[in-house]
C-alpha atoms as a PDB file:
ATOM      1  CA  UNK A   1       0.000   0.000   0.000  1.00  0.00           C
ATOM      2  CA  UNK A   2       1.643   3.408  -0.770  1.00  0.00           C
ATOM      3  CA  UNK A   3       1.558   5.909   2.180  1.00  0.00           C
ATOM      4  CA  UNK A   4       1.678   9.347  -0.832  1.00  0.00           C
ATOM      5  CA  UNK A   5      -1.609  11.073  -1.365  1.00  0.00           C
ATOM      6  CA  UNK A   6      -2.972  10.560  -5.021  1.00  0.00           C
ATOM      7  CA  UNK A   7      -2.477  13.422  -7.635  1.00  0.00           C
ATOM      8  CA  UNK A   8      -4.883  14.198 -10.105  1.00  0.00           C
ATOM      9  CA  UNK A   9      -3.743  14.571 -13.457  1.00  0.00           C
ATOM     10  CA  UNK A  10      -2.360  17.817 -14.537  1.00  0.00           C
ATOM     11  CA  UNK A  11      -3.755  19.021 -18.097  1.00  0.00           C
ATOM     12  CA  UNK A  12      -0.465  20.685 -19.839  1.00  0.00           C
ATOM     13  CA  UNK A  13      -3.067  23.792 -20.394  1.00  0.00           C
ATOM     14  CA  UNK A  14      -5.893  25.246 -18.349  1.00  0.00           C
ATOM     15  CA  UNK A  15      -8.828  23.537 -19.040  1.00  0.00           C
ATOM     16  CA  UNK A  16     -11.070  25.411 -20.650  1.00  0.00           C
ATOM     17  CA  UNK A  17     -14.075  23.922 -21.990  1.00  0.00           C
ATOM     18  CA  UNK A  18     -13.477  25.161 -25.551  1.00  0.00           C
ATOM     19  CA  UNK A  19     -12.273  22.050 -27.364  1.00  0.00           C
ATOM     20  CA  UNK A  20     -13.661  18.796 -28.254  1.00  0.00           C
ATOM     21  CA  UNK A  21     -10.832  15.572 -28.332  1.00  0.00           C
ATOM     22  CA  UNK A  22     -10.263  12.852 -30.826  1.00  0.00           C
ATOM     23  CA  UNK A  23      -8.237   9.575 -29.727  1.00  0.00           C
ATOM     24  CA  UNK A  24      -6.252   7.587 -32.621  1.00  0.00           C
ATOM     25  CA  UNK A  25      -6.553   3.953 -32.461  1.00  0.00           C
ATOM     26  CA  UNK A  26      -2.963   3.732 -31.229  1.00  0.00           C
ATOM     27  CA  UNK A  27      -4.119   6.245 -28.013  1.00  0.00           C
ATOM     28  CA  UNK A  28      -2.626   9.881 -29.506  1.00  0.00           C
ATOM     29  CA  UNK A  29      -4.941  12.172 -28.284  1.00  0.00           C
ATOM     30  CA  UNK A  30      -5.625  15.570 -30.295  1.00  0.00           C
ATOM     31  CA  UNK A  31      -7.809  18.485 -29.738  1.00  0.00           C
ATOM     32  CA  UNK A  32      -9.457  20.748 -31.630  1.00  0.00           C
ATOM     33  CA  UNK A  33     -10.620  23.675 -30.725  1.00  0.00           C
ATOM     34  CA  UNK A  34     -14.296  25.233 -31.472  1.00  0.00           C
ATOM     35  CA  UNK A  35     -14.563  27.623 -34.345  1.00  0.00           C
ATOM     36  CA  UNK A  36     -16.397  30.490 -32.031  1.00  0.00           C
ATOM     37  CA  UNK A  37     -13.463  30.900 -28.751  1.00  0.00           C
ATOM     38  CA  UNK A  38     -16.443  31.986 -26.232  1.00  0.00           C
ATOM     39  CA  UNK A  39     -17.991  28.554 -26.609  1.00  0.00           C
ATOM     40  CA  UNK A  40     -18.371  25.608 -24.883  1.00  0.00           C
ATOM     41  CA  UNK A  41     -19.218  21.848 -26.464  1.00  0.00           C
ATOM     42  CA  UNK A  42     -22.703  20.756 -24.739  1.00  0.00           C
ATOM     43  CA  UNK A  43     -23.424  17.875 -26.703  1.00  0.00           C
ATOM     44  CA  UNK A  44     -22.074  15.637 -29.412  1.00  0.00           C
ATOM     45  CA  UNK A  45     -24.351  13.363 -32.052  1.00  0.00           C
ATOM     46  CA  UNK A  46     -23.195  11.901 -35.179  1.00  0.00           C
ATOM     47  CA  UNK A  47     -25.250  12.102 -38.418  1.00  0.00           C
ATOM     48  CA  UNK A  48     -26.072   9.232 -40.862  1.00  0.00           C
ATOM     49  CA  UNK A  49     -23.267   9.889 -42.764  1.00  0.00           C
ATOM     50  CA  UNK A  50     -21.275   9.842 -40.156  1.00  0.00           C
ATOM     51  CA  UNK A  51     -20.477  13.579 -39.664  1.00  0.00           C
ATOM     52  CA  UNK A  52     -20.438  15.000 -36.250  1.00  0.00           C
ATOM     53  CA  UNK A  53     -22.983  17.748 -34.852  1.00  0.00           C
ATOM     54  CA  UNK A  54     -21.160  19.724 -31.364  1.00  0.00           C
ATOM     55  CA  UNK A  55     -24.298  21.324 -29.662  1.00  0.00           C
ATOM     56  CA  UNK A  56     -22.010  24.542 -28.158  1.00  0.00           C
ATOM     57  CA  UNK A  57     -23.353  26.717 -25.267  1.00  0.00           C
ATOM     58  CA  UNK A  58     -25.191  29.807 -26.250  1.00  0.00           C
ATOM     59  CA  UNK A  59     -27.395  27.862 -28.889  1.00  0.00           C
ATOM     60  CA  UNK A  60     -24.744  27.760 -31.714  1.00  0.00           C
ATOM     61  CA  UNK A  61     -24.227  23.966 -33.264  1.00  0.00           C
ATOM     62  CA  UNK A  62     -20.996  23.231 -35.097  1.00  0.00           C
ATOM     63  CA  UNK A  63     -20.393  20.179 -37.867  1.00  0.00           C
ATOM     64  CA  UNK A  64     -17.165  18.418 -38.178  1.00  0.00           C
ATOM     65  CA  UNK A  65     -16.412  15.942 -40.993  1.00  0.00           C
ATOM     66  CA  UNK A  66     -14.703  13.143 -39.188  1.00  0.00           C
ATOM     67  CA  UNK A  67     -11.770  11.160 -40.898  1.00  0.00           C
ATOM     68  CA  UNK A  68     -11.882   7.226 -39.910  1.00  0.00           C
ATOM     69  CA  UNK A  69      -8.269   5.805 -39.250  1.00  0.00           C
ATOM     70  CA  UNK A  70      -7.355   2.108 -39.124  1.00  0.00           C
ATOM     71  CA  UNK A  71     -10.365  -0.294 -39.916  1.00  0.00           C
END
């Protein structure tokens, strides 16, 4: 049993709320950030055709085509 409090992880930028995340396959981890910088994502749905919708706060909606890596 280790006697050291737990950290939490430390985020190598404030965390903002104004960026959605994408994870690669292999675990690489990239974000994006929102088109409008006052935003924040509230939602996420994909579309049929396999776009994705971001619901952001203050009633604007965002699309992002989505690029499939791997299988």
């Amino acid at each position: 049993m280790h006697s050291r409090p737990l950290r939490p992880h430390r985020p190598p930028h404030p965390v903002d709320g104004r960026r959605i995340g994408s994870v690669t396959p292999d675990g690489k981890i990239t974000e994006h950030p929102l088109a409008v910088p006052d935003r924040e994502p509230h939602g996420l749905v994909f579309g049929p055709d396999g776009t994705l919708y971001v619901a952001e706060e203050r009633g604007g909606v965002s699309r992002w085509e989505v690029r499939r890596t791997g299988r």
